[in-house]
C-alpha atoms as a PDB file:
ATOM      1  CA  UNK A   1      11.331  27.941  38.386  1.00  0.00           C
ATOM      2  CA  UNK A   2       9.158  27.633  35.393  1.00  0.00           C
ATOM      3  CA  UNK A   3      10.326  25.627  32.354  1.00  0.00           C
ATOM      4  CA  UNK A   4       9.967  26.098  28.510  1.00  0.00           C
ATOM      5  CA  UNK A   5       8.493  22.780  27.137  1.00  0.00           C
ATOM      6  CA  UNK A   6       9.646  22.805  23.353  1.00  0.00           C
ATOM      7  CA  UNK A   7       6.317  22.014  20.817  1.00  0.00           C
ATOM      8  CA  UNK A   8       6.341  18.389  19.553  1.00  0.00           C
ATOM      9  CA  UNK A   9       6.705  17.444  16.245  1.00  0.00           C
ATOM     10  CA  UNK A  10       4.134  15.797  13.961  1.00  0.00           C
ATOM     11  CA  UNK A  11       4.265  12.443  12.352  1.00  0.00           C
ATOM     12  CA  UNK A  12       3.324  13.501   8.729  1.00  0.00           C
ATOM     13  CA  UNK A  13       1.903  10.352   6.599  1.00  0.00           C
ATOM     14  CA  UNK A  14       2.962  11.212   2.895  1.00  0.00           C
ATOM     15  CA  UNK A  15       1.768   9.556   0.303  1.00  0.00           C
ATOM     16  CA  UNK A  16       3.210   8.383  -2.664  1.00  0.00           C
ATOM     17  CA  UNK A  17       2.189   7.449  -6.022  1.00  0.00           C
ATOM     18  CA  UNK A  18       1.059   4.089  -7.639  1.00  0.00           C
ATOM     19  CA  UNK A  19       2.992   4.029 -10.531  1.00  0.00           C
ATOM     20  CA  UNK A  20       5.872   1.905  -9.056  1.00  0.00           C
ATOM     21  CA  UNK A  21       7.046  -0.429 -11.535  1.00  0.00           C
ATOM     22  CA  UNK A  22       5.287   1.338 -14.405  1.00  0.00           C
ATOM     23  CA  UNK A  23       6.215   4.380 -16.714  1.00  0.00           C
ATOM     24  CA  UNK A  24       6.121   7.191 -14.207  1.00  0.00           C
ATOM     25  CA  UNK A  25       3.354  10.065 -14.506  1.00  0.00           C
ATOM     26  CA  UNK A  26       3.057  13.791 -13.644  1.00  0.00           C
ATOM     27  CA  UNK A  27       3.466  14.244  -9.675  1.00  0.00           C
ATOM     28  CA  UNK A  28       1.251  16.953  -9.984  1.00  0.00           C
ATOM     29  CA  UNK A  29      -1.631  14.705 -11.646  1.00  0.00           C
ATOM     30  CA  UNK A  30      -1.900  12.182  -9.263  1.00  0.00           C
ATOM     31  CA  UNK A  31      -1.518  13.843  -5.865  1.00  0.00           C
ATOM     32  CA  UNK A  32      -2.895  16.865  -4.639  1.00  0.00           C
ATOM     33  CA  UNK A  33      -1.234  19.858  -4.924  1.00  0.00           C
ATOM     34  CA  UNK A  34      -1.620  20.779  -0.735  1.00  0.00           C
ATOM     35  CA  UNK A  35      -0.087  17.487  -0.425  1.00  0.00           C
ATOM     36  CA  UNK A  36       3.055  17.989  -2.465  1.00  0.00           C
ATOM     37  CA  UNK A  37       3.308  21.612  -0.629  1.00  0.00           C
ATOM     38  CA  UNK A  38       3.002  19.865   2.846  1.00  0.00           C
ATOM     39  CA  UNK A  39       6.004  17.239   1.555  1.00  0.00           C
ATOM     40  CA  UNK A  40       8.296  19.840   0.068  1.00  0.00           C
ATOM     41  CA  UNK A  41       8.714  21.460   3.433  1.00  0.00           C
ATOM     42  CA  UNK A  42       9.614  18.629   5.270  1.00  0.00           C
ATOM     43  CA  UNK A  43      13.679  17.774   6.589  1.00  0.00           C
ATOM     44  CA  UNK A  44      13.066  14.729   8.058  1.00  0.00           C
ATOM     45  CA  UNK A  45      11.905  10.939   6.896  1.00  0.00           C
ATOM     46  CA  UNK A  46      11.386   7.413   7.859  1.00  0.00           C
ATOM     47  CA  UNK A  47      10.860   5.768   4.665  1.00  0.00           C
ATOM     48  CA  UNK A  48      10.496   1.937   3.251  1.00  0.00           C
ATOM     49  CA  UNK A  49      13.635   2.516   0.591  1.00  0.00           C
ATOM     50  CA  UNK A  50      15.893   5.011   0.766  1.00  0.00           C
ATOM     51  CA  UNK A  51      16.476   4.780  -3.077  1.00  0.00           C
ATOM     52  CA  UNK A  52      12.355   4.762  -3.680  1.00  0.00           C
ATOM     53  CA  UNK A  53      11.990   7.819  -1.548  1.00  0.00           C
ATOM     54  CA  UNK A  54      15.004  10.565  -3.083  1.00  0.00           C
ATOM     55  CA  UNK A  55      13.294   9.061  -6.698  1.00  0.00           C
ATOM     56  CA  UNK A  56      10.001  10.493  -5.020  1.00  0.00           C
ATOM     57  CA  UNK A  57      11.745  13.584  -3.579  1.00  0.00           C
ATOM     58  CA  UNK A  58      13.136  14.547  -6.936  1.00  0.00           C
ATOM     59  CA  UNK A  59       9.518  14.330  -8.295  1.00  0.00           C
ATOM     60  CA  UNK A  60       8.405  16.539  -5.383  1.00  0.00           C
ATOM     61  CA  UNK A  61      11.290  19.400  -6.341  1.00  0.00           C
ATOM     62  CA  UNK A  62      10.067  19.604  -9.873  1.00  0.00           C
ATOM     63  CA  UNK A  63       6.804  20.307  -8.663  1.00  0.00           C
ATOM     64  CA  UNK A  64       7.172  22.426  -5.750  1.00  0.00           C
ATOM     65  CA  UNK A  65      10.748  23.329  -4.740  1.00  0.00           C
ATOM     66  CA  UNK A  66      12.408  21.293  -1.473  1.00  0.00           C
ATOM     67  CA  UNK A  67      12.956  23.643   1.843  1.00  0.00           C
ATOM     68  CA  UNK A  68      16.315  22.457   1.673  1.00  0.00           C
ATOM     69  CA  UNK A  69      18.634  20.070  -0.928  1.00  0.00           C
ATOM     70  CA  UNK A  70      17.980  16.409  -0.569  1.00  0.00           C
ATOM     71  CA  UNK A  71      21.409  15.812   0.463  1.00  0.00           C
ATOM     72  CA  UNK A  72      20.747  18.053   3.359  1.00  0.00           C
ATOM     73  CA  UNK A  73      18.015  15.766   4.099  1.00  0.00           C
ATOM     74  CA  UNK A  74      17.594  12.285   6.281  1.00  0.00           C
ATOM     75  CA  UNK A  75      16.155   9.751   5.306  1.00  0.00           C
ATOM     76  CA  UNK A  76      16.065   6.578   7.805  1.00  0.00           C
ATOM     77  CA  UNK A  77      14.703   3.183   6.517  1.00  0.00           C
ATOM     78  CA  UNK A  78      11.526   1.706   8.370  1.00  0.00           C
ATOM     79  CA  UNK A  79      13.393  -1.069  10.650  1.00  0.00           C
ATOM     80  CA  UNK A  80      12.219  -4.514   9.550  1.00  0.00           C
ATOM     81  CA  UNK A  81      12.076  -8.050  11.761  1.00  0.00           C
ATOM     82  CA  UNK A  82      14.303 -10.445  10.084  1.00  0.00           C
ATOM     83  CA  UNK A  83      12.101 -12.446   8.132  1.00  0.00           C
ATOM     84  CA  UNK A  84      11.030 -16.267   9.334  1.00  0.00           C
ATOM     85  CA  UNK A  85      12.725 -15.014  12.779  1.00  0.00           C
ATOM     86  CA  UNK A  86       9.134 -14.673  14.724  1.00  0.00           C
ATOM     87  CA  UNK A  87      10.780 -11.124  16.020  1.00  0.00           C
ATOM     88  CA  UNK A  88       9.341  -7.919  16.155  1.00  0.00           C
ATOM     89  CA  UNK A  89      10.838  -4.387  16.016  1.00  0.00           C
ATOM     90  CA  UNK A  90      11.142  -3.044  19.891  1.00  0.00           C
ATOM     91  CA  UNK A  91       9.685  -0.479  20.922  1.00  0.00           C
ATOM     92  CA  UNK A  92      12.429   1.961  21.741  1.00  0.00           C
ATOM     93  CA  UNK A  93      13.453   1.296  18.199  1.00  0.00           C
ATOM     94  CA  UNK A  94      10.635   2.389  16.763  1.00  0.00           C
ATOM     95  CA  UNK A  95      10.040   5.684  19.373  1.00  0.00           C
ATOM     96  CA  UNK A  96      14.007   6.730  18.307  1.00  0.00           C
ATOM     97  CA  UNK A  97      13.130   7.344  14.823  1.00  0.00           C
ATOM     98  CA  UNK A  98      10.543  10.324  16.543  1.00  0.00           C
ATOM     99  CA  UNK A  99      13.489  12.078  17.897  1.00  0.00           C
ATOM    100  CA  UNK A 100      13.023  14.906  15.371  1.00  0.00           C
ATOM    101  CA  UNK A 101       9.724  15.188  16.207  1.00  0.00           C
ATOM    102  CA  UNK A 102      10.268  15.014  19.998  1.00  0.00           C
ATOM    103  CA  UNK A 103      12.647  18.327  18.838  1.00  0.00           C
ATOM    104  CA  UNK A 104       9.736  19.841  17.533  1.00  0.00           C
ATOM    105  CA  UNK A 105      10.445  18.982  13.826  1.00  0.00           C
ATOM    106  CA  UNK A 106       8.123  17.437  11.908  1.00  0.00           C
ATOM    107  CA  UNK A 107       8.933  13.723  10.444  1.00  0.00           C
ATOM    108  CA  UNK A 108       7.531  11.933   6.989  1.00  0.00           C
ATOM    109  CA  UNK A 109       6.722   8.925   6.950  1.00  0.00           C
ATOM    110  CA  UNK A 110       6.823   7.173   3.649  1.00  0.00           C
ATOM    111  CA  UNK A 111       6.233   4.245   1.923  1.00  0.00           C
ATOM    112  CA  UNK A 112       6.957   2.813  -1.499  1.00  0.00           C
ATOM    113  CA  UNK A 113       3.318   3.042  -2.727  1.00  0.00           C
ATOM    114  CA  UNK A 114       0.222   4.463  -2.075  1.00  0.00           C
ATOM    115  CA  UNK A 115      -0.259   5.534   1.611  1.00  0.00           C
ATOM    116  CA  UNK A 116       1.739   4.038   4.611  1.00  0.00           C
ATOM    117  CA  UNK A 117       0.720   2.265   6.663  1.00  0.00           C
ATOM    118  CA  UNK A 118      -1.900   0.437   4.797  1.00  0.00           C
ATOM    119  CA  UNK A 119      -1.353  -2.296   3.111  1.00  0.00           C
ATOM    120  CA  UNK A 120       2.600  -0.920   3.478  1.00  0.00           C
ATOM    121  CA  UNK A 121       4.893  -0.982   6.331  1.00  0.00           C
ATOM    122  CA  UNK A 122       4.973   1.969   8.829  1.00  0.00           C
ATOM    123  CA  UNK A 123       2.026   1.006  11.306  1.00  0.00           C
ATOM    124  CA  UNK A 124       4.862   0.564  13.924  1.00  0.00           C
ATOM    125  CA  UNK A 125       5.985   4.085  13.770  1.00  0.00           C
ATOM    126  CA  UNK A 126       2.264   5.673  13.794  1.00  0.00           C
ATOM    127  CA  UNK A 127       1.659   3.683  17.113  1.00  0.00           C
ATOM    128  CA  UNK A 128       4.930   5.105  18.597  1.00  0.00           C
ATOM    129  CA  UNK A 129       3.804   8.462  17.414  1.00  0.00           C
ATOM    130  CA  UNK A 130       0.680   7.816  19.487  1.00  0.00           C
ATOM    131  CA  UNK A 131       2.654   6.661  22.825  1.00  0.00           C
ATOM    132  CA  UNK A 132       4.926   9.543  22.847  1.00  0.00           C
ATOM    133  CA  UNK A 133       1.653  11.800  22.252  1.00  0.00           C
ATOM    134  CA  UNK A 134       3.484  12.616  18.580  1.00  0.00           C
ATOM    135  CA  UNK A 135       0.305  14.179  17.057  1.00  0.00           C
ATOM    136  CA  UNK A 136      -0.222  12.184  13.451  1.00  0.00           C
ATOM    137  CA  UNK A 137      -0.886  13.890  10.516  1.00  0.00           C
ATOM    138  CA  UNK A 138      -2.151  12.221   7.514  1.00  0.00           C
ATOM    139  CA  UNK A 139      -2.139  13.831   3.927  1.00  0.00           C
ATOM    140  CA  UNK A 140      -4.668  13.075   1.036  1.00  0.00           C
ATOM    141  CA  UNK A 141      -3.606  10.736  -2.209  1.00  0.00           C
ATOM    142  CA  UNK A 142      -4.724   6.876  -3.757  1.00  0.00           C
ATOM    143  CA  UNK A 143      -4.719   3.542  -2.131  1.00  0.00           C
ATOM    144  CA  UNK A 144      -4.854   0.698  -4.436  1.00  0.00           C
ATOM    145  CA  UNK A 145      -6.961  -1.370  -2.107  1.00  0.00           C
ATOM    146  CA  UNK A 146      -9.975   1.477  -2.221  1.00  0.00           C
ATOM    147  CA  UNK A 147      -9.612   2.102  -5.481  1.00  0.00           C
ATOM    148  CA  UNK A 148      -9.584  -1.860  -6.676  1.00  0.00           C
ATOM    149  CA  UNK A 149     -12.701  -1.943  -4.150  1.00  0.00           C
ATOM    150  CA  UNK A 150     -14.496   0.943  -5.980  1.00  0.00           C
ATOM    151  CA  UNK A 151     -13.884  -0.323  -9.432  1.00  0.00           C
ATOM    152  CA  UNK A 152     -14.442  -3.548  -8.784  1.00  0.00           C
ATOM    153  CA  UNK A 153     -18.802  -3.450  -8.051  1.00  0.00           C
ATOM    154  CA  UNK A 154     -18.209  -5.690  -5.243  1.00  0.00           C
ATOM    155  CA  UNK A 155     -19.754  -4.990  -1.359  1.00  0.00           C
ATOM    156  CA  UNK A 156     -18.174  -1.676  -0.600  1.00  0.00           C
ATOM    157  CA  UNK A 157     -19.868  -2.080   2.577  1.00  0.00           C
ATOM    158  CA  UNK A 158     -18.409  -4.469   3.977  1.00  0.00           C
ATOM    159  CA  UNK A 159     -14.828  -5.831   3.171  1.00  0.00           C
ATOM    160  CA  UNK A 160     -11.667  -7.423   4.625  1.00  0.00           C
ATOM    161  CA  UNK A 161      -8.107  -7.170   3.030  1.00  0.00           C
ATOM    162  CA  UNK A 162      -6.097 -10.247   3.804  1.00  0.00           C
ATOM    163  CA  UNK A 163      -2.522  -9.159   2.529  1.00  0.00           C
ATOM    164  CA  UNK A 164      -0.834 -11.990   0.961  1.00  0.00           C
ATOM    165  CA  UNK A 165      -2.017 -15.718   1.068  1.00  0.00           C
ATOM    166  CA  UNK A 166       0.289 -18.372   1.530  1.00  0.00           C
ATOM    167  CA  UNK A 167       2.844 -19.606  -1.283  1.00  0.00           C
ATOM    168  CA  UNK A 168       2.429 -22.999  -0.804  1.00  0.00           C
ATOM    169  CA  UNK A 169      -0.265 -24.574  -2.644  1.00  0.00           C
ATOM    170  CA  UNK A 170      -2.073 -25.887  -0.745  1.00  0.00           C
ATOM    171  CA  UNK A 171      -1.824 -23.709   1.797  1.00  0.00           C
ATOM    172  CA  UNK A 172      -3.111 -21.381  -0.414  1.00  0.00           C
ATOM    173  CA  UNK A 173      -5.713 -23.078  -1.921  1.00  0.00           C
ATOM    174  CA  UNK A 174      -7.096 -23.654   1.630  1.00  0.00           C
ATOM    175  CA  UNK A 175      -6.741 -20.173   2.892  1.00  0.00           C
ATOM    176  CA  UNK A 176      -9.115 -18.934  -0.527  1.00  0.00           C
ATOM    177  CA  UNK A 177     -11.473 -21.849   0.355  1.00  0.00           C
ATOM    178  CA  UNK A 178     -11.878 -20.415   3.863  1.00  0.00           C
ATOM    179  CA  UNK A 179     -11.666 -16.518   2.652  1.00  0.00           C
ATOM    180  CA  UNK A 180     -15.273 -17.541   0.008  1.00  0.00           C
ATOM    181  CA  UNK A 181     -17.198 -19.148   3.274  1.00  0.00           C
ATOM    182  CA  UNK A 182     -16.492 -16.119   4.843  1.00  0.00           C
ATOM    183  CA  UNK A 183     -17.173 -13.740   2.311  1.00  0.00           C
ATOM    184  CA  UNK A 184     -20.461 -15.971   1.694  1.00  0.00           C
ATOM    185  CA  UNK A 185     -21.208 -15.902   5.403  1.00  0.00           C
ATOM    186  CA  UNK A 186     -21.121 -12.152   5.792  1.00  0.00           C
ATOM    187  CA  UNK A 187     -21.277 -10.965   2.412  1.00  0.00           C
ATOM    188  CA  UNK A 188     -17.993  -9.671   2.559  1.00  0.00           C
ATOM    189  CA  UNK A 189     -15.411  -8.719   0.077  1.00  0.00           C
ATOM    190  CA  UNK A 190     -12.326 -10.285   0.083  1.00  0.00           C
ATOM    191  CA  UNK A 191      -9.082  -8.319  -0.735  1.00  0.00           C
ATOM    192  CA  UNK A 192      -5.542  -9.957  -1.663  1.00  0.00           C
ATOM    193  CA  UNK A 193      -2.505  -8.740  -2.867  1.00  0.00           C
ATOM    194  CA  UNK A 194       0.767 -10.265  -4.622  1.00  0.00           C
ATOM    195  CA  UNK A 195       4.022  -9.906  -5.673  1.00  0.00           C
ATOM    196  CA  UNK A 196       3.567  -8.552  -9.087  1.00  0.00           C
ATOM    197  CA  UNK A 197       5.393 -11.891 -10.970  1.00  0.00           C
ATOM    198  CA  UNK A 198       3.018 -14.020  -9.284  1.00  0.00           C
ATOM    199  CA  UNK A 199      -0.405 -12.125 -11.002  1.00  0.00           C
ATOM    200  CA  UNK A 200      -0.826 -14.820 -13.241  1.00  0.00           C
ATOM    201  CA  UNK A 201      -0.418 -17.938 -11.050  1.00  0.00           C
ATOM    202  CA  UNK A 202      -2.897 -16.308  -8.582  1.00  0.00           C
ATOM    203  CA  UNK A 203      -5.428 -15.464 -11.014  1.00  0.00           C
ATOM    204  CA  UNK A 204      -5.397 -19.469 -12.201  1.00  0.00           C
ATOM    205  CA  UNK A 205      -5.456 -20.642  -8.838  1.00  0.00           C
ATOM    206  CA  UNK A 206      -8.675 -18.266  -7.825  1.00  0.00           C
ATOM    207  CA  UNK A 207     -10.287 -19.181 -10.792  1.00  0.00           C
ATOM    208  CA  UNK A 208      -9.346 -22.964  -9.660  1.00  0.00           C
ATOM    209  CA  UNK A 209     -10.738 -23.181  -6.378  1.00  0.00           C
ATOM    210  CA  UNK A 210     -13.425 -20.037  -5.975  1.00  0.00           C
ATOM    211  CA  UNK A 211     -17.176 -21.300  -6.834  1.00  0.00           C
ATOM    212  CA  UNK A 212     -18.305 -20.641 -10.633  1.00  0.00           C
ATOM    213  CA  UNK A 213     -20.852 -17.998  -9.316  1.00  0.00           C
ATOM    214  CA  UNK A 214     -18.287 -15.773  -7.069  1.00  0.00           C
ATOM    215  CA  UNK A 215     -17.327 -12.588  -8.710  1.00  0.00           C
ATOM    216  CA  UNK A 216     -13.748 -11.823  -8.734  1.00  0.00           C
ATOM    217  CA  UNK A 217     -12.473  -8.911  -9.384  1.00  0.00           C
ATOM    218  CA  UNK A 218      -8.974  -7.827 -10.532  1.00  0.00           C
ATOM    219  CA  UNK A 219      -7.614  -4.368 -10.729  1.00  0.00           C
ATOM    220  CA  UNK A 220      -3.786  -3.671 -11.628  1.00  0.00           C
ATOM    221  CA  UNK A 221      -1.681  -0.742 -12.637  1.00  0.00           C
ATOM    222  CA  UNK A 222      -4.224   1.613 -11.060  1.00  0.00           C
ATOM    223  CA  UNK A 223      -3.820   5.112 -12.445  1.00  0.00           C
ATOM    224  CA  UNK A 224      -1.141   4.234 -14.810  1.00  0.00           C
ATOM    225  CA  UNK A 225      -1.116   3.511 -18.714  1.00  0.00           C
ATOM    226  CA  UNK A 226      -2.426  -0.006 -19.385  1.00  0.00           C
ATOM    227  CA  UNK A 227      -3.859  -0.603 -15.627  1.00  0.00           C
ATOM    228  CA  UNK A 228      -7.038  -1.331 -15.271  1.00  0.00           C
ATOM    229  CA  UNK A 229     -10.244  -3.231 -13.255  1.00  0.00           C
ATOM    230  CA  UNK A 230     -11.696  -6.592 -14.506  1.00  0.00           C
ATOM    231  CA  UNK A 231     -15.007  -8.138 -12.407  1.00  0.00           C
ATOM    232  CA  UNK A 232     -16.823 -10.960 -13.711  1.00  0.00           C
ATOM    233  CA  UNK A 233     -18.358 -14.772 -12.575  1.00  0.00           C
ATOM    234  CA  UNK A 234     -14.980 -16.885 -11.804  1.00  0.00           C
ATOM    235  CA  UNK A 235     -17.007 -19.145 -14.478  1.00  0.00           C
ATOM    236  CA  UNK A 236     -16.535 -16.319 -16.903  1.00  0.00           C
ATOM    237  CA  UNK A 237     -12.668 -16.187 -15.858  1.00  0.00           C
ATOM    238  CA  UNK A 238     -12.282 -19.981 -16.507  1.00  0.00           C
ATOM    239  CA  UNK A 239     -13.439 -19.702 -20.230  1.00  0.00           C
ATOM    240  CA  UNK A 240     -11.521 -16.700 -20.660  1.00  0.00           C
ATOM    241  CA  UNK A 241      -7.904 -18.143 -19.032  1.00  0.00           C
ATOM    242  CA  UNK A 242      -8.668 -20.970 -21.267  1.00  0.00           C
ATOM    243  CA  UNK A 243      -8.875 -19.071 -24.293  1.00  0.00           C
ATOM    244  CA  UNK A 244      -6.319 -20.543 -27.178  1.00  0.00           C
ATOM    245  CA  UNK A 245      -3.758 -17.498 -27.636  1.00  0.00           C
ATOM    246  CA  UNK A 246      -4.784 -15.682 -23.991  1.00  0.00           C
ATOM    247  CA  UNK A 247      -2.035 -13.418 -23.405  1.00  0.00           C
ATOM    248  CA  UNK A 248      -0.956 -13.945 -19.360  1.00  0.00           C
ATOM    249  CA  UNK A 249      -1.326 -11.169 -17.295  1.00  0.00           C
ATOM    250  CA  UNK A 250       1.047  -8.322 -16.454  1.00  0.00           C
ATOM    251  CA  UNK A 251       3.895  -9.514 -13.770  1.00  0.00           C
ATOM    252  CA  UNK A 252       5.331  -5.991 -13.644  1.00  0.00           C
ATOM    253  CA  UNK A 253       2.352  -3.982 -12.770  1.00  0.00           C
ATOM    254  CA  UNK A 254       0.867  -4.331  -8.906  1.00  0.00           C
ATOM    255  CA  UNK A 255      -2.822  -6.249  -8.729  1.00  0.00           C
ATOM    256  CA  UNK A 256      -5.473  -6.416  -6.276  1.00  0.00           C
ATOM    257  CA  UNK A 257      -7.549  -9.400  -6.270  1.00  0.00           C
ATOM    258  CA  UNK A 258     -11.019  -9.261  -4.977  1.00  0.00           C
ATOM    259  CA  UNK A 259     -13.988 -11.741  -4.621  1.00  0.00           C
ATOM    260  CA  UNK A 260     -17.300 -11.961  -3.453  1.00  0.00           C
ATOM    261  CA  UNK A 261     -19.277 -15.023  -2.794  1.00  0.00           C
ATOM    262  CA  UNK A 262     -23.269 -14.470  -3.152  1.00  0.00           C
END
């Protein structure tokens, strides 16, 4: 007897904008249009925050109407290890959030910013996908890390993106010490983000403990009003952080910080 095997689902990675945190911009001017389409149609999402992703859903409708209301929607949130525990997210929890997709509905995956999955939560889910032979599906829009990296005139080439460094001073001020002999050694770009209230003590500490000759680069708000890309000589950065009357930098908008020892 021959059976009918249903057609899988794909994992669709959505992305979202980069205006968290700032005033929000046209949908339809920062992500392509074939992107917004694709989104519209789905029924199904894992997401980061529930609350972040109906804010983006709304956007979506006003673009390009939903396939159905959002109320008729789900919406699961990415699981997350408790933090400090040393745990990680099992696997079967990961491969039950595919069930629509095992149904032969397609599933969205999205984060809070930018794409998922990079320098966002969701990698968990895409290797699931990849186990349960879920094809993955991955739709054009902005990263802030490749967008700080093109602005910034530092090794496109060659570059590493470190996440966040340790809070703890010294910690921290050992982990950039280590990140500049690397990026020295292999002439590689180093990329770090923070929390956005911590821009301004991380800016101070790179400009502490990088040499005078590195160039750091720091991008923020990226394709919002008021964002922007600075890259100059930490020695430049010292004079100007020292400036009488400097205003400190943004803590609401999101920064990427970027260096490159010659």
């Amino acid at each position: 007897m021959n059976t009918v095997t249903r057609p899988t689902g794909r994992l669709v990675l959505v992305p979202n904008t980069l205006d968290l945190g700032a005033q929000p911009q046209p949908l339809d001017e920062l992500l392509p249009s074939a992107a917004l389409r694709r989104a519209a149609g789905l029924r199904h999402w894992v997401v980061e925050s529930a609350k972040v992703a109906r804010g983006f859903l709304k956007r979506v409708d006003g673009v390009t109407p939903l396939v159905k209301p959002l109320q008729q929607m789900t919406l699961q949130e990415l699981p997350r290890a408790r933090k400090g525990s040393g745990e990680q997210v099992g696997a079967a929890v990961w491969e039950s959030l595919l069930a629509p997709a095992l149904a032969g509905q397609d599933v969205g995956l999205l984060s809070d910013a930018g794409l998922p999955a990079v320098a966002d939560p969701g990698a968990g889910l895409v290797a699931a996908a990849h186990r349960l032979g879920v094809a993955v599906e991955v739709l054009c829009g902005g990263s802030s890390l490749t967008l700080a990296l093109a602005a910034s005139g530092l090794n496109g080439q060659r570059f590493a993106f470190e996440g966040y460094l340790p809070q703890a001073t010294a910690e921290r001020d050992a982990r950039v010490r280590e990140l500049e002999q690397r990026s020295r050694r292999e002439h590689q770009t180093q990329l770090v983000i923070e929390t956005p209230y911590r821009n301004e003590a991380l800016l101070q500490a790179l400009a502490r403990q990088l040499h005078p000759e590195t160039r750091l680069a720091v991008a923020w708000g990226l394709t919002s009003p008021g964002g922007g890309c600075r890259s100059q000589p930490v020695a430049a950065w010292r004079r100007e952080l020292s400036a009488p009357g400097r205003a400190p930098m943004t803590d609401t908008l999101p920064a990427v910080f970027l260096w490159l020892a010659d």
